[in-house]
N, C-alpha and C. Protein backbone atom coordinates (compact mmCIF):
# COMPACT_ATOMS: atom_id res chain seq x y z
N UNK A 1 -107.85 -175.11 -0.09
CA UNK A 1 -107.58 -173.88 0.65
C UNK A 1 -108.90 -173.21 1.03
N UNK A 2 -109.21 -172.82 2.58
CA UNK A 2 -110.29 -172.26 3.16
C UNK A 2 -109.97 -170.95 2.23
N UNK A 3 -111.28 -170.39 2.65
CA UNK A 3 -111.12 -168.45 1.80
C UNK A 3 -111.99 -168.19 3.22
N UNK A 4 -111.16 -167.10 3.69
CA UNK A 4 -112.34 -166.25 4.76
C UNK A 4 -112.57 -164.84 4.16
N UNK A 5 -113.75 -164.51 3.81
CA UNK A 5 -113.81 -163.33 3.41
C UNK A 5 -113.91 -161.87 4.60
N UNK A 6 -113.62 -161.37 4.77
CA UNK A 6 -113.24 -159.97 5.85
C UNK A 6 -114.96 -159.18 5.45
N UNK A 7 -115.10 -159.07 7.29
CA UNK A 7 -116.06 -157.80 6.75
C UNK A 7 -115.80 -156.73 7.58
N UNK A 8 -115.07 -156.61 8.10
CA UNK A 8 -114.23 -155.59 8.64
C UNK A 8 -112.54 -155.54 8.19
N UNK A 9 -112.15 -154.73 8.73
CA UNK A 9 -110.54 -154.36 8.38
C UNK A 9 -109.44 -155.57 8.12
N UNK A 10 -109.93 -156.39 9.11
CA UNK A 10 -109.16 -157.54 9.91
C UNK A 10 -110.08 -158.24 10.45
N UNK A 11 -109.79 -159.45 10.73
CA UNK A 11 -109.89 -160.48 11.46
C UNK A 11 -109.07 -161.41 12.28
N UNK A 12 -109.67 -161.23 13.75
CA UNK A 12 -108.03 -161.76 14.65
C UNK A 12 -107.63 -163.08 14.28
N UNK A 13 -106.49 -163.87 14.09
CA UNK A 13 -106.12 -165.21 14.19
C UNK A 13 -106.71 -165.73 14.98
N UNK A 14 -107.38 -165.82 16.06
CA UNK A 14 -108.14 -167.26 17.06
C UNK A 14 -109.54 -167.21 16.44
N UNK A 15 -109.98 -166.24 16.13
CA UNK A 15 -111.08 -165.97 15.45
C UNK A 15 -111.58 -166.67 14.01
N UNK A 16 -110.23 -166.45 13.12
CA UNK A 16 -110.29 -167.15 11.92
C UNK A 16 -109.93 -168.79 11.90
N UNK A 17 -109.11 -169.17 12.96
CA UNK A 17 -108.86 -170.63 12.56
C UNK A 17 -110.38 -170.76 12.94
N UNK A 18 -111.49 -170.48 14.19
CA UNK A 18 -112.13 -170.66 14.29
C UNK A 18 -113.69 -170.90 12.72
N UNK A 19 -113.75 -169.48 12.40
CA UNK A 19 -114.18 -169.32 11.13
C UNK A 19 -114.33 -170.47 10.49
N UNK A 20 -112.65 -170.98 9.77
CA UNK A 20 -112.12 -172.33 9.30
C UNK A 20 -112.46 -173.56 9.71
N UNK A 21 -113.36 -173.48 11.10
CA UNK A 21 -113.15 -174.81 12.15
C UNK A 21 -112.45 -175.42 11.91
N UNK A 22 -111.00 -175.05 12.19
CA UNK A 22 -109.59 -176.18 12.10
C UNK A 22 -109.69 -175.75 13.87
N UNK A 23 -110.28 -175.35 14.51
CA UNK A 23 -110.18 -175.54 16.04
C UNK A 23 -112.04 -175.31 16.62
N UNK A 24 -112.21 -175.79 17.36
CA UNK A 24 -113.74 -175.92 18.03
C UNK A 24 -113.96 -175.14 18.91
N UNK A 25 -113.05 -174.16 19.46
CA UNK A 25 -113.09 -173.14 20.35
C UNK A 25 -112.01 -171.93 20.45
N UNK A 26 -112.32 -171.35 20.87
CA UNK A 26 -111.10 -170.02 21.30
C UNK A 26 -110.33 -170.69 21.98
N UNK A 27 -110.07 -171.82 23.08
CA UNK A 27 -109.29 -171.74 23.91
C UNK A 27 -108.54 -173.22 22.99
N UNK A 28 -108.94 -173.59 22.39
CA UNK A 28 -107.88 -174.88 21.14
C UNK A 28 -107.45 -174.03 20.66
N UNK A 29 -107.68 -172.94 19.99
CA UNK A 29 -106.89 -172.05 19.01
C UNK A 29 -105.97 -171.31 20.34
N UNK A 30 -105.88 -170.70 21.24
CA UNK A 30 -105.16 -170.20 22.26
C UNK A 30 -104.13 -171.48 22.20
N UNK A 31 -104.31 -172.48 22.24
CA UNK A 31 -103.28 -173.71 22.89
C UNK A 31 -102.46 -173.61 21.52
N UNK A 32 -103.07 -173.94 20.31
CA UNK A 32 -102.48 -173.84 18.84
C UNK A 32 -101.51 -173.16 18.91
N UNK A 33 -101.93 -171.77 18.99
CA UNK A 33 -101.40 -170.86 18.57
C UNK A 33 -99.84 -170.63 19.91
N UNK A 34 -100.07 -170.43 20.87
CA UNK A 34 -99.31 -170.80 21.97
C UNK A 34 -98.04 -172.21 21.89
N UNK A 35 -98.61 -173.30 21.41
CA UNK A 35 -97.52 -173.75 21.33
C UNK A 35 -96.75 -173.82 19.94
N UNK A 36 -96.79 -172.46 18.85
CA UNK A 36 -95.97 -172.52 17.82
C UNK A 36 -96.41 -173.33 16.67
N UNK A 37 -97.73 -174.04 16.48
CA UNK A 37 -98.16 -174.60 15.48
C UNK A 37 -98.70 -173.87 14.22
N UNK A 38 -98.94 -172.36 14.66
CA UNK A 38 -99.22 -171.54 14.09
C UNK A 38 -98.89 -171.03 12.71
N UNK A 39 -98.75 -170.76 11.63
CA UNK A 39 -97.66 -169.70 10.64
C UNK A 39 -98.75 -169.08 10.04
N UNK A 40 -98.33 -167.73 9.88
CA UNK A 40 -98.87 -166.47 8.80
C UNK A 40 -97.85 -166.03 8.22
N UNK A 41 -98.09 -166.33 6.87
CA UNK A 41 -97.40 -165.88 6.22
C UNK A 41 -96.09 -166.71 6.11
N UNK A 42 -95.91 -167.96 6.78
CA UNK A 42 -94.83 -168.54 6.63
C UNK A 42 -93.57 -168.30 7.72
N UNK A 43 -94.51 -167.40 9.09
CA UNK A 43 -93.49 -167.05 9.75
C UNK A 43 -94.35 -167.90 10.97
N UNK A 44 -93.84 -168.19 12.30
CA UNK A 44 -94.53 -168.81 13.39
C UNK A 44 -94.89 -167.83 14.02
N UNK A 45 -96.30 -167.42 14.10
CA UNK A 45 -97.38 -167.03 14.59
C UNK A 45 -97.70 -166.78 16.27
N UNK A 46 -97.04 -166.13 17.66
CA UNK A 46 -98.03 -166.59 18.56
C UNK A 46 -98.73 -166.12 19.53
N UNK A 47 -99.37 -164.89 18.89
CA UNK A 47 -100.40 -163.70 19.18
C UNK A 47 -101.47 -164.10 18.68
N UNK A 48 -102.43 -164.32 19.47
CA UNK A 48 -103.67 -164.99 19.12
C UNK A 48 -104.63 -163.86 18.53
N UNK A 49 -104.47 -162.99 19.11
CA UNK A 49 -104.92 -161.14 18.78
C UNK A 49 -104.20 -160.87 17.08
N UNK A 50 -103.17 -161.52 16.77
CA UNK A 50 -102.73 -161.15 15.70
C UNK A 50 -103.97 -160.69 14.69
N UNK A 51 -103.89 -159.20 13.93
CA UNK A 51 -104.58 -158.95 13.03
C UNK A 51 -104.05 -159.58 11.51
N UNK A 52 -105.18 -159.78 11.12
CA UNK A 52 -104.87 -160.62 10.06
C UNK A 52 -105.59 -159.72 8.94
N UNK A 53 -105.20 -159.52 7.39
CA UNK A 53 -105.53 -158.78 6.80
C UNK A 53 -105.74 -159.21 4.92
N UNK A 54 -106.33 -158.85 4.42
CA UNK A 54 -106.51 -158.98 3.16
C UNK A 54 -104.74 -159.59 2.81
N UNK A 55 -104.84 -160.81 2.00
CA UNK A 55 -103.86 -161.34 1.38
C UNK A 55 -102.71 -161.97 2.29
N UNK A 56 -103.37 -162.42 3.55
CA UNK A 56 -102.32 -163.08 4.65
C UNK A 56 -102.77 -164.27 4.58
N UNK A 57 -102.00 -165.39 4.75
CA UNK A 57 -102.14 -167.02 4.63
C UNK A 57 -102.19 -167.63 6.19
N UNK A 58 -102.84 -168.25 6.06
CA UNK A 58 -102.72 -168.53 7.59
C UNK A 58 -102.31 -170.54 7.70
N UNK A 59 -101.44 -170.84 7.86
CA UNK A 59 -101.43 -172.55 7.79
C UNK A 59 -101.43 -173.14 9.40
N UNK A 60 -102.19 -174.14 9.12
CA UNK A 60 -102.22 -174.86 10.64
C UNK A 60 -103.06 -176.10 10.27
N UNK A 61 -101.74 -177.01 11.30
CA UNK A 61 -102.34 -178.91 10.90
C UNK A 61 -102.37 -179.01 9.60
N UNK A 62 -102.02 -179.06 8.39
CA UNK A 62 -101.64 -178.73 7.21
C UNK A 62 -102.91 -178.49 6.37
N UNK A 63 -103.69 -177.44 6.99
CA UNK A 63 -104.68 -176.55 6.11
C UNK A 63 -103.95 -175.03 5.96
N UNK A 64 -104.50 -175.09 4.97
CA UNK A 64 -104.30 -173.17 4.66
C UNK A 64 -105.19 -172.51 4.77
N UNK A 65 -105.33 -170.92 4.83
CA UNK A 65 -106.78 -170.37 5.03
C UNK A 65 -105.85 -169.09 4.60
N UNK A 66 -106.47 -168.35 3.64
CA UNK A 66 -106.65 -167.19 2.86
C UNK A 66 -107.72 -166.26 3.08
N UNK A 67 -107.04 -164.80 3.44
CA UNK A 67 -107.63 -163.73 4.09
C UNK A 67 -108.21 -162.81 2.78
N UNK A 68 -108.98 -162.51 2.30
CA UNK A 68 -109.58 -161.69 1.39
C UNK A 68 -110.77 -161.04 1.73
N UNK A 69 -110.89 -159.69 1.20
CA UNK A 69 -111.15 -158.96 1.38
C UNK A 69 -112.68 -159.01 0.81
């Protein structure tokens, strides 16, 4: 399991898979996230803007990535 640590409030979802490099650009994570491959939290994801926050899970291509603060 990735850990992204926050240094602000939030961190957007296209931003963090990025972080993770489970995508090589903003616009792979736009396509990701767009066609429903997405889940936070276990729900399907497909706001790429989604704020993401201390203690949110993020899964995609079967990695996880954990939001902490």
């Amino acid at each position: 399991m990735e850990v992204i640590k926050l240094r602000d409030e939030y961190i957007k979802l296209g931003q963090a898979l990025k972080a993770a490099n489970l995508v090589e650009s903003g616009v792979d994570a736009k396509f990701a996230i767009e066609d429903g491959l997405v889940k936070v939290n276990g729900e399907v994801e497909y706001q790429r803007g989604k704020k993401l926050r201390d203690g949110d899970l993020v899964t995609f291509d079967g990695n996880t990535i954990k939001i902490e603060a």
